[in-house]
C-alpha atoms as a PDB file:
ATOM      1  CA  UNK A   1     -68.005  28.080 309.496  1.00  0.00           C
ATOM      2  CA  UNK A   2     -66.112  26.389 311.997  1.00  0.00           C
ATOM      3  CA  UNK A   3     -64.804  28.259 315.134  1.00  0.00           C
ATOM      4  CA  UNK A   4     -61.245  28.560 315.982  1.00  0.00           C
ATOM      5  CA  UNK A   5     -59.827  26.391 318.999  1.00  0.00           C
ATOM      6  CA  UNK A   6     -61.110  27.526 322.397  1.00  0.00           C
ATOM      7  CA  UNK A   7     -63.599  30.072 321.127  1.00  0.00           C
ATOM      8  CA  UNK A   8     -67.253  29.478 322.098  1.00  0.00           C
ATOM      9  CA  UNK A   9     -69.345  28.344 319.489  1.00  0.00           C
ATOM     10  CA  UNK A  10     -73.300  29.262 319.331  1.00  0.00           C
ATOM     11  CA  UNK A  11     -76.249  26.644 319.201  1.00  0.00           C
ATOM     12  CA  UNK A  12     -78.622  27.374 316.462  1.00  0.00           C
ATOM     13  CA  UNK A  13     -80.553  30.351 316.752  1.00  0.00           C
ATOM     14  CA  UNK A  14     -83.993  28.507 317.164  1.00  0.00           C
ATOM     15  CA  UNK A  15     -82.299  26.518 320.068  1.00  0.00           C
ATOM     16  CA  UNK A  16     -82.888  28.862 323.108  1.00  0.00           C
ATOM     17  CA  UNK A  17     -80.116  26.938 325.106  1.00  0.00           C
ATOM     18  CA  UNK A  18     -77.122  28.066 325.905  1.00  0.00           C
ATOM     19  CA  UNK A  19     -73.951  25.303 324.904  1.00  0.00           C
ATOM     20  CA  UNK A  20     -73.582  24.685 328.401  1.00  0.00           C
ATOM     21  CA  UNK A  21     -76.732  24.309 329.201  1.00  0.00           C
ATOM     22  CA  UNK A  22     -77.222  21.810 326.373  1.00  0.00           C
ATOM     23  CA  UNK A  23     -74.472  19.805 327.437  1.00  0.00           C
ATOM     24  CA  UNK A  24     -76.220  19.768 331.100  1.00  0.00           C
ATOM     25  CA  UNK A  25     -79.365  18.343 329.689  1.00  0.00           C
ATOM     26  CA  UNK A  26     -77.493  15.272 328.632  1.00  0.00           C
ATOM     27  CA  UNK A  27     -75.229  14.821 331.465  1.00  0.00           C
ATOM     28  CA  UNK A  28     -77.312  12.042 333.220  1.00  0.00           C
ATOM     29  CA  UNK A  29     -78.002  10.166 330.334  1.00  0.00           C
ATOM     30  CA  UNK A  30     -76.856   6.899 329.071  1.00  0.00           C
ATOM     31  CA  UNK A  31     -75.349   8.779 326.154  1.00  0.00           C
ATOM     32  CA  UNK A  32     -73.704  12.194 326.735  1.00  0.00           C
ATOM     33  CA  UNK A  33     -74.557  15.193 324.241  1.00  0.00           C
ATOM     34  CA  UNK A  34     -71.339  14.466 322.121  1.00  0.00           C
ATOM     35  CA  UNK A  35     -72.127  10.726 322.072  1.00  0.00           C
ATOM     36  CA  UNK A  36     -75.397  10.558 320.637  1.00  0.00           C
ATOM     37  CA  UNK A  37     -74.055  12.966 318.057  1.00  0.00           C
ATOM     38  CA  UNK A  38     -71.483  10.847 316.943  1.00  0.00           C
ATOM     39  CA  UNK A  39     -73.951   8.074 317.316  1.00  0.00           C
ATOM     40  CA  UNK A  40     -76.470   9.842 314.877  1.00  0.00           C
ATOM     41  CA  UNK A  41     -73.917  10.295 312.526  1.00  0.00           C
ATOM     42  CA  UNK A  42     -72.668   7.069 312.776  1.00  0.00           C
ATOM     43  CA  UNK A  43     -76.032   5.905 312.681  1.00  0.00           C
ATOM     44  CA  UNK A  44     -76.638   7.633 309.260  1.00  0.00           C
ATOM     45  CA  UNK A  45     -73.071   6.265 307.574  1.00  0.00           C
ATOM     46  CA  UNK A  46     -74.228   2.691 308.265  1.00  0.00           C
ATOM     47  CA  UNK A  47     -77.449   3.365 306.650  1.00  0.00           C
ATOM     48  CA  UNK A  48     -75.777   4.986 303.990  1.00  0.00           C
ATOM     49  CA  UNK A  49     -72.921   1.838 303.590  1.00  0.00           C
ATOM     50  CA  UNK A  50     -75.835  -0.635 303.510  1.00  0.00           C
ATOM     51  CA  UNK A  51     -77.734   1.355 300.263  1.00  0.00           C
ATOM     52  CA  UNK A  52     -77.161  -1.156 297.321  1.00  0.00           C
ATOM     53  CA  UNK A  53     -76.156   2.241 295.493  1.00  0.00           C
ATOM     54  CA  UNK A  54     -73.262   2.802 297.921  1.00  0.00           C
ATOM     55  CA  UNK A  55     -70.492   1.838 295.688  1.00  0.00           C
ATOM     56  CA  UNK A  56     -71.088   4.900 294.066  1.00  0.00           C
ATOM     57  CA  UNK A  57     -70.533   7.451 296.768  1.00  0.00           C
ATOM     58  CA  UNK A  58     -67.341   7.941 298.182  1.00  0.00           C
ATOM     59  CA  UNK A  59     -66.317   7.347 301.696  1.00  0.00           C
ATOM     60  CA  UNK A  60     -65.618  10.752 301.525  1.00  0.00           C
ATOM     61  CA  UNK A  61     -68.902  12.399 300.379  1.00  0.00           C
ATOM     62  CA  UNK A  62     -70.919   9.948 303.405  1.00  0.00           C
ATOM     63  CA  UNK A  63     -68.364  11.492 305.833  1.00  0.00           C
ATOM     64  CA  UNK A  64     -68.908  14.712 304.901  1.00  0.00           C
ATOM     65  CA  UNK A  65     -72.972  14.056 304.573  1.00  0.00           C
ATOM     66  CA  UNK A  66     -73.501  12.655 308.270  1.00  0.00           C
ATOM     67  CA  UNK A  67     -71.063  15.319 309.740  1.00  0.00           C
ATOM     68  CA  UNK A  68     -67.593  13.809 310.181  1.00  0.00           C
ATOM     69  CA  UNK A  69     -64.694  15.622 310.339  1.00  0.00           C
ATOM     70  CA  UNK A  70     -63.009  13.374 307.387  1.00  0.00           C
ATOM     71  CA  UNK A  71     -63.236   9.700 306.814  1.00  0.00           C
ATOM     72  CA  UNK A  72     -60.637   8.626 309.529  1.00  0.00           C
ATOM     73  CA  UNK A  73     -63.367  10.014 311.879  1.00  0.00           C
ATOM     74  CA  UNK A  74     -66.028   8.124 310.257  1.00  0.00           C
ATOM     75  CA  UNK A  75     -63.859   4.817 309.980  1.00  0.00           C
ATOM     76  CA  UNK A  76     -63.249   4.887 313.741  1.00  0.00           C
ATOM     77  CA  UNK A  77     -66.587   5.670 314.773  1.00  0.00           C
ATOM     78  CA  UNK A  78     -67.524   2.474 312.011  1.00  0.00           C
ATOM     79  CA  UNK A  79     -64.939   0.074 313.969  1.00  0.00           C
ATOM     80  CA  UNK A  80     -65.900   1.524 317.474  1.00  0.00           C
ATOM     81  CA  UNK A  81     -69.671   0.302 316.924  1.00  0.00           C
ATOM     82  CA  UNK A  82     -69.614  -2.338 314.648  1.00  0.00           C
ATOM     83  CA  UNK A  83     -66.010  -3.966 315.401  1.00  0.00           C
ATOM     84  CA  UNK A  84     -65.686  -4.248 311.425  1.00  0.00           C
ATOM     85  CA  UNK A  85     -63.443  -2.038 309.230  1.00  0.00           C
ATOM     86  CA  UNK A  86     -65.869   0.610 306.781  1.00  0.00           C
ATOM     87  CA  UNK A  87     -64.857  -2.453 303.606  1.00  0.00           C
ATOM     88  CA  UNK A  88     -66.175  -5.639 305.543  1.00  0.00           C
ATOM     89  CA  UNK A  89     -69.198  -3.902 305.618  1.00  0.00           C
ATOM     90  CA  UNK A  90     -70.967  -4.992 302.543  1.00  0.00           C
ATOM     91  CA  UNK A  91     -69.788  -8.448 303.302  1.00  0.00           C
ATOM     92  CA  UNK A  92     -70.915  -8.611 306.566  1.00  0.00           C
ATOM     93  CA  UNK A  93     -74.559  -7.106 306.029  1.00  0.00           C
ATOM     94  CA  UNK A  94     -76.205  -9.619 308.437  1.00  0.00           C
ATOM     95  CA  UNK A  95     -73.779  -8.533 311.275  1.00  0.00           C
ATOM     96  CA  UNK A  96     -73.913  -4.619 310.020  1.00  0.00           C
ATOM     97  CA  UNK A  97     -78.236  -4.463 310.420  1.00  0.00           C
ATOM     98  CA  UNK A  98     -77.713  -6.323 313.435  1.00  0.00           C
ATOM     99  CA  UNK A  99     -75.732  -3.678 315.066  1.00  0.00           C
ATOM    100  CA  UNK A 100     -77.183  -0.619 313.480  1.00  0.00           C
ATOM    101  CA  UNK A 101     -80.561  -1.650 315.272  1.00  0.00           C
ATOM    102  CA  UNK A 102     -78.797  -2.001 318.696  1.00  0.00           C
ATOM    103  CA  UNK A 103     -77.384   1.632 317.507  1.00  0.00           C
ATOM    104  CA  UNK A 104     -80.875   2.900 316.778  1.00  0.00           C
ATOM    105  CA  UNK A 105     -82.312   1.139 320.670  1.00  0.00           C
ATOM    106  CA  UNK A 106     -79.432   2.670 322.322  1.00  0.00           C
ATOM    107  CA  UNK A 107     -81.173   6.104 320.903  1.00  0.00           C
ATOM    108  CA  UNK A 108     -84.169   5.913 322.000  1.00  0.00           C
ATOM    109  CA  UNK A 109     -84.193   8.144 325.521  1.00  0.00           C
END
Protein backbone atom coordinates (compact mmCIF):
# COMPACT_ATOMS: atom_id res chain seq x y z
CA UNK A 1 0.00 0.00 0.00
CA UNK A 2 1.51 3.13 -0.80
CA UNK A 3 2.01 5.87 1.89
CA UNK A 4 0.51 9.21 1.70
CA UNK A 5 2.86 12.30 0.82
CA UNK A 6 5.30 13.16 3.60
CA UNK A 7 4.54 10.20 5.83
CA UNK A 8 7.47 7.87 6.60
CA UNK A 9 7.39 4.75 4.95
CA UNK A 10 8.98 1.39 6.60
CA UNK A 11 11.78 -0.85 4.97
CA UNK A 12 10.85 -4.43 4.95
CA UNK A 13 10.62 -6.06 8.11
CA UNK A 14 13.68 -8.44 7.50
CA UNK A 15 15.72 -5.21 6.66
CA UNK A 16 16.95 -4.10 10.17
CA UNK A 17 17.75 -0.54 8.74
CA UNK A 18 16.11 2.25 9.37
CA UNK A 19 15.07 4.45 5.79
CA UNK A 20 17.56 6.84 6.71
CA UNK A 21 19.99 4.80 7.48
CA UNK A 22 19.57 2.95 4.18
CA UNK A 23 19.79 5.95 2.27
CA UNK A 24 23.25 6.69 4.26
CA UNK A 25 24.70 3.44 3.14
CA UNK A 26 24.48 4.58 -0.43
CA UNK A 27 25.40 8.10 -0.10
CA UNK A 28 29.09 7.67 -1.24
CA UNK A 29 28.43 5.57 -3.98
CA UNK A 30 28.56 6.02 -7.63
CA UNK A 31 24.83 5.38 -7.65
CA UNK A 32 22.65 6.77 -4.82
CA UNK A 33 19.94 4.38 -3.12
CA UNK A 34 17.11 5.80 -5.44
CA UNK A 35 19.35 5.43 -8.52
CA UNK A 36 20.23 1.97 -8.53
CA UNK A 37 16.56 1.35 -7.90
CA UNK A 38 15.45 2.94 -10.83
CA UNK A 39 18.41 1.39 -12.48
CA UNK A 40 17.25 -2.21 -11.44
CA UNK A 41 14.04 -1.57 -12.68
CA UNK A 42 15.12 -0.16 -15.66
CA UNK A 43 17.46 -2.83 -15.92
CA UNK A 44 14.61 -5.46 -15.79
CA UNK A 45 12.20 -3.46 -18.56
CA UNK A 46 15.06 -3.70 -21.08
CA UNK A 47 15.38 -7.30 -20.45
CA UNK A 48 11.86 -7.64 -20.61
CA UNK A 49 11.59 -5.32 -24.19
CA UNK A 50 14.34 -7.52 -25.68
CA UNK A 51 12.18 -11.11 -24.95
CA UNK A 52 11.11 -12.17 -28.55
CA UNK A 53 7.65 -12.70 -26.65
CA UNK A 54 7.45 -8.99 -25.77
CA UNK A 55 4.90 -7.99 -28.24
CA UNK A 56 2.61 -9.66 -26.17
CA UNK A 57 2.89 -7.84 -22.90
CA UNK A 58 1.88 -4.47 -22.59
CA UNK A 59 4.01 -1.54 -21.80
CA UNK A 60 1.83 -1.35 -19.09
CA UNK A 61 2.02 -4.80 -17.40
CA UNK A 62 6.38 -4.46 -17.71
CA UNK A 63 5.89 -1.10 -15.90
CA UNK A 64 3.96 -2.35 -13.40
CA UNK A 65 6.26 -5.76 -13.16
CA UNK A 66 9.76 -3.91 -12.62
CA UNK A 67 8.12 -1.30 -10.23
CA UNK A 68 7.28 1.88 -12.16
CA UNK A 69 4.92 4.16 -11.19
CA UNK A 70 3.11 3.98 -14.84
CA UNK A 71 4.65 3.75 -18.22
CA UNK A 72 5.62 7.52 -18.56
CA UNK A 73 8.01 6.59 -15.68
CA UNK A 74 9.29 3.64 -17.41
CA UNK A 75 9.55 5.49 -20.91
CA UNK A 76 11.74 8.18 -19.33
CA UNK A 77 13.87 6.03 -17.41
CA UNK A 78 14.08 3.92 -21.18
CA UNK A 79 15.19 7.34 -23.00
CA UNK A 80 17.38 8.50 -19.97
CA UNK A 81 19.65 5.23 -20.39
CA UNK A 82 19.38 4.16 -23.70
CA UNK A 83 18.74 7.64 -25.62
CA UNK A 84 16.00 5.59 -27.69
CA UNK A 85 12.20 5.94 -27.27
CA UNK A 86 10.54 2.34 -25.49
CA UNK A 87 9.35 1.54 -29.78
CA UNK A 88 12.95 1.87 -31.38
CA UNK A 89 13.78 -0.67 -29.14
CA UNK A 90 13.19 -3.81 -31.02
CA UNK A 91 14.77 -2.13 -33.96
CA UNK A 92 17.68 -1.12 -32.39
CA UNK A 93 18.55 -4.49 -30.47
CA UNK A 94 22.32 -4.21 -31.20
CA UNK A 95 22.40 -0.68 -29.58
CA UNK A 96 19.69 -1.84 -26.71
CA UNK A 97 22.23 -5.10 -25.39
CA UNK A 98 24.91 -2.76 -25.79
CA UNK A 99 23.64 -0.42 -23.24
CA UNK A 100 21.84 -2.77 -20.95
CA UNK A 101 25.40 -4.36 -20.26
CA UNK A 102 26.95 -0.90 -19.47
CA UNK A 103 23.58 -0.75 -17.18
CA UNK A 104 24.35 -4.10 -15.58
CA UNK A 105 28.65 -2.84 -15.05
CA UNK A 106 27.45 0.33 -13.67
CA UNK A 107 25.74 -2.18 -10.92
CA UNK A 108 28.21 -3.94 -9.90
CA UNK A 109 29.51 -2.08 -6.40
Amino acid sequence: MPSAPGSRRRPHPFVSLSRRSLFYFFENEELHLGERIRALRTRRALELLLQADAQKITYSEIATSCGFTNVQSMRRAVKEFTGMNVREIHRSETVVRAALQQLRESLIP
